[in-house]
C-alpha atoms as a PDB file:
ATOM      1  CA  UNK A   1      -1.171  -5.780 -11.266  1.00  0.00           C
ATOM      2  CA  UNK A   2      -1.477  -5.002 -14.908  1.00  0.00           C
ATOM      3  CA  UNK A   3      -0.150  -6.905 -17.707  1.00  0.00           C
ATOM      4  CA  UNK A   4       1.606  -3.987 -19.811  1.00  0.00           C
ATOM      5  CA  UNK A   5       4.638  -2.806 -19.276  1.00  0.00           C
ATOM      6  CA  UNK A   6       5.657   0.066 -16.645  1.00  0.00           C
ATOM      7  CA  UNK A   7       7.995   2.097 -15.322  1.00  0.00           C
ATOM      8  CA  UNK A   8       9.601   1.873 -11.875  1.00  0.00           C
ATOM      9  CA  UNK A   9      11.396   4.169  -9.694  1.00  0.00           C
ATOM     10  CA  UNK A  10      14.040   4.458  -7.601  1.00  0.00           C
ATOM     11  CA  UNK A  11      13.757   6.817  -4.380  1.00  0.00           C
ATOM     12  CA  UNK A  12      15.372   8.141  -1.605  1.00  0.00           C
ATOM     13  CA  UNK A  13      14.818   6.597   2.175  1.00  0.00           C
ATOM     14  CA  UNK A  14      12.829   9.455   3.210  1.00  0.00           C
ATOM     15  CA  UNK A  15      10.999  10.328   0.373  1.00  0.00           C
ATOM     16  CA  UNK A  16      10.213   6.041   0.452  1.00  0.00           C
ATOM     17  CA  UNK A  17       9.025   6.958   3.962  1.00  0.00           C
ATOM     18  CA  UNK A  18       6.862   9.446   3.243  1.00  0.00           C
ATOM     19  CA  UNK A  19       4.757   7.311   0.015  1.00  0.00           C
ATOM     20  CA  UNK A  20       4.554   4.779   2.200  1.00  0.00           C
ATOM     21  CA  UNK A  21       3.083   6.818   5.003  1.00  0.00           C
ATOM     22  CA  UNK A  22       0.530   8.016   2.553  1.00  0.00           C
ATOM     23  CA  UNK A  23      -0.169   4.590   1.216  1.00  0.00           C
ATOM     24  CA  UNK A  24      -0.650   3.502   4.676  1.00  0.00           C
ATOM     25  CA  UNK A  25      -3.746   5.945   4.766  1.00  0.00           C
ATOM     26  CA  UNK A  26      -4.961   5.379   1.794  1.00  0.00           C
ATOM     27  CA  UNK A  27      -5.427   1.741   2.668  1.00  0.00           C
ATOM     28  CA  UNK A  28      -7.039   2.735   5.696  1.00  0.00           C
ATOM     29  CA  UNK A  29      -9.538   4.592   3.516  1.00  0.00           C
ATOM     30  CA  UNK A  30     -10.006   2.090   1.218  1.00  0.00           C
ATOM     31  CA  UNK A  31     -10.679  -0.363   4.065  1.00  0.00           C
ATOM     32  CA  UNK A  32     -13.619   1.702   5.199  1.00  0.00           C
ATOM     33  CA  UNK A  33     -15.289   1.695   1.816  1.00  0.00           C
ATOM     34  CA  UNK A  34     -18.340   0.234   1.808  1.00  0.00           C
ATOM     35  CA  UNK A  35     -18.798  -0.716  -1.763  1.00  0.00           C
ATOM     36  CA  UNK A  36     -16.833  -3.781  -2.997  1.00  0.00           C
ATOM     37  CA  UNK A  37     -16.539  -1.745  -6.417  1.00  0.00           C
ATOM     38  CA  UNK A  38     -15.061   1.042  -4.991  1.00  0.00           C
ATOM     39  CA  UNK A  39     -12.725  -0.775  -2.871  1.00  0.00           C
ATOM     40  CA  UNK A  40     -11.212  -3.037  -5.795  1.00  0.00           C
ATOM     41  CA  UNK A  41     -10.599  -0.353  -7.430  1.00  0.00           C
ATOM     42  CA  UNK A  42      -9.175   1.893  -4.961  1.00  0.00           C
ATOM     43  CA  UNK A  43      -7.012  -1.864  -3.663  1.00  0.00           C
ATOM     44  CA  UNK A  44      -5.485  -2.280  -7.880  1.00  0.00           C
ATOM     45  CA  UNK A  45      -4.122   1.313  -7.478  1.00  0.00           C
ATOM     46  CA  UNK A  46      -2.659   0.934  -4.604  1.00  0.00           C
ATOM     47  CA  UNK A  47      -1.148  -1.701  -5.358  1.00  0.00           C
ATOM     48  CA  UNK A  48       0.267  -0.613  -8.996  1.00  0.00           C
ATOM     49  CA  UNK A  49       1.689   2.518  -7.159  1.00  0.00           C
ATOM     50  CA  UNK A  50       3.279   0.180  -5.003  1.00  0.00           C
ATOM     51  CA  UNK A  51       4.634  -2.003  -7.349  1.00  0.00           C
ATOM     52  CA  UNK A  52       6.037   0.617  -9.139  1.00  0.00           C
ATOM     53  CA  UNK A  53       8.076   1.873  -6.714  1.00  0.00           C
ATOM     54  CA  UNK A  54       9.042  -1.474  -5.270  1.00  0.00           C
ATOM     55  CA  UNK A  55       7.722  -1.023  -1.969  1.00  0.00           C
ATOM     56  CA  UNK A  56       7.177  -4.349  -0.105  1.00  0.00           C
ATOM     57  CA  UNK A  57       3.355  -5.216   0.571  1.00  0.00           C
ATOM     58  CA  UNK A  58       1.367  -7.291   3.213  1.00  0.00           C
ATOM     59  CA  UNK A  59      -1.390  -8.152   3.631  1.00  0.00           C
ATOM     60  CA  UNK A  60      -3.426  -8.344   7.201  1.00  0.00           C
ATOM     61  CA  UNK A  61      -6.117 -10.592   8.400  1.00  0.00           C
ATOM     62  CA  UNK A  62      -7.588 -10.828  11.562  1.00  0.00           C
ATOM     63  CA  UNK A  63      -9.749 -13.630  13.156  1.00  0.00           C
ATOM     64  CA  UNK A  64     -11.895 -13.468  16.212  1.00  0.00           C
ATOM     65  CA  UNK A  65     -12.841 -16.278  18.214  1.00  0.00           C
ATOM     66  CA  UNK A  66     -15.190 -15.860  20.901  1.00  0.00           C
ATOM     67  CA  UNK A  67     -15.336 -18.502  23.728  1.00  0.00           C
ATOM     68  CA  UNK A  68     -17.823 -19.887  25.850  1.00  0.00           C
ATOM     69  CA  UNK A  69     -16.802 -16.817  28.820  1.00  0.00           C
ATOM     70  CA  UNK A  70     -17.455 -14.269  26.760  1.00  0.00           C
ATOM     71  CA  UNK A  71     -14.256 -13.457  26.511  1.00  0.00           C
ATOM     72  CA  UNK A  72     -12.375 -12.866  22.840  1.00  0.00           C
ATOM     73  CA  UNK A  73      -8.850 -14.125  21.060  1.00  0.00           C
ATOM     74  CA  UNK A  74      -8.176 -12.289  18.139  1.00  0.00           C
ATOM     75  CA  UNK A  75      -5.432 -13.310  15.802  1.00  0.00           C
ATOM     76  CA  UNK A  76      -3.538 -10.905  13.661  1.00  0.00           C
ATOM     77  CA  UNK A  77      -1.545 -12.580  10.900  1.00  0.00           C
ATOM     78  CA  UNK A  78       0.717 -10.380   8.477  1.00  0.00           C
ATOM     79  CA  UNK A  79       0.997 -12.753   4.534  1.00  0.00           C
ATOM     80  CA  UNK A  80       4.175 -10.702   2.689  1.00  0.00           C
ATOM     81  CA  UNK A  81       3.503 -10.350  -1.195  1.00  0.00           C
ATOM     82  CA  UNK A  82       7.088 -11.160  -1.797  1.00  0.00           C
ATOM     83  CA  UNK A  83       8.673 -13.013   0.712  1.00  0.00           C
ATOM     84  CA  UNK A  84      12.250 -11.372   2.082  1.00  0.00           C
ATOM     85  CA  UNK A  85      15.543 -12.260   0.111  1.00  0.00           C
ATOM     86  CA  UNK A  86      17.576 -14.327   2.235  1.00  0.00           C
ATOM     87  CA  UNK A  87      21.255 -13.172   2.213  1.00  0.00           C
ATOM     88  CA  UNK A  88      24.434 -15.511   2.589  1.00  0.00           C
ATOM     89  CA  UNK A  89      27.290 -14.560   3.685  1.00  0.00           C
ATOM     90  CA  UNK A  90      30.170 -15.445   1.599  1.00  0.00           C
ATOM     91  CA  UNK A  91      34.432 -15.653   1.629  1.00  0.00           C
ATOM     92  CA  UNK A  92      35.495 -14.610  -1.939  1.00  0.00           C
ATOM     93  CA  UNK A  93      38.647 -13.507  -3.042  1.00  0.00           C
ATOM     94  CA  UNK A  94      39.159 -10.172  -1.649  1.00  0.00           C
ATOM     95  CA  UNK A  95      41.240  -8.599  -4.192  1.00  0.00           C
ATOM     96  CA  UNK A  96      38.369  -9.448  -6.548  1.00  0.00           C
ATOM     97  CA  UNK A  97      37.295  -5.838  -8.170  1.00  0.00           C
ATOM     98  CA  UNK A  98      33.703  -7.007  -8.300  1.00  0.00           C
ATOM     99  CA  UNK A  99      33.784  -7.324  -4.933  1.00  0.00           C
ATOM    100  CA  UNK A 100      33.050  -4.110  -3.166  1.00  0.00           C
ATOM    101  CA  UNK A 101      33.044  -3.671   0.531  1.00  0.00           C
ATOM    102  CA  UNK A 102      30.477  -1.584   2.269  1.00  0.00           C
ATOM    103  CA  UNK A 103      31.082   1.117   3.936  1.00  0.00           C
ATOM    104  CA  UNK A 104      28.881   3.960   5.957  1.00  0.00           C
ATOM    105  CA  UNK A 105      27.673   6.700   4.048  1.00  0.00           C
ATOM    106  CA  UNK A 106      26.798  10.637   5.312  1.00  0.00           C
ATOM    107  CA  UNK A 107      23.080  11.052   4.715  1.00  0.00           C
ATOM    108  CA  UNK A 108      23.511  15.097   4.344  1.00  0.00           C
ATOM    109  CA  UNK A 109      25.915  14.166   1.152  1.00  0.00           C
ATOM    110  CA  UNK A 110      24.620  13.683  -2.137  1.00  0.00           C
END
């Protein structure tokens, strides 16, 4: 992405759904471009917009391998950006304050 400095955002679950709906078909249009100009372009936006509101990335490649039958393997392979965090499960001291335990939350309250 770009060098300067940007803001980021922090978003809702659905509203995160819905941008990256959108950015799902704007990839899809940028994959059909048939200028390499066009498309680098269109792929740093993308991106940026996606960095900026931290939404994890992939990328997808495909290879096809044709054998002597005629017939066709194709191999779909998804590279993450960022791999996941991995989480550990710990034992602290439970009366801790820093430690705060989860609990379920109503989605129609603020």
């Amino acid at each position: 992405m770009s060098d300067r400095e940007h803001p980021t955002y922090v978003i809702d679950d659905d509203t995160q759904e819905l941008l990256e709906s959108c950015m799902n078909l704007a990839q899809y249009i940028i994959d059909v471009q048939q200028d390499d100009a066009t498309h680098e372009t269109m792929q740093y936006e993308l991106e940026e917009l996606a960095e900026r509101f931290n939404i994890q990335r992939g990328r997808v490649t495909t290879t096809q391998t044709t054998r002597e039958d005629g017939s066709v393997d194709l191999n779909i392979k998804i590279e993450q950006d960022k791999p996941p965090p991995k989480l550990t499960v710990i034992e602290g001291n439970k009366e801790d304050p820093k430690i705060v335990p989860l609990k379920p939350t109503d989605p129609s309250k603020p």
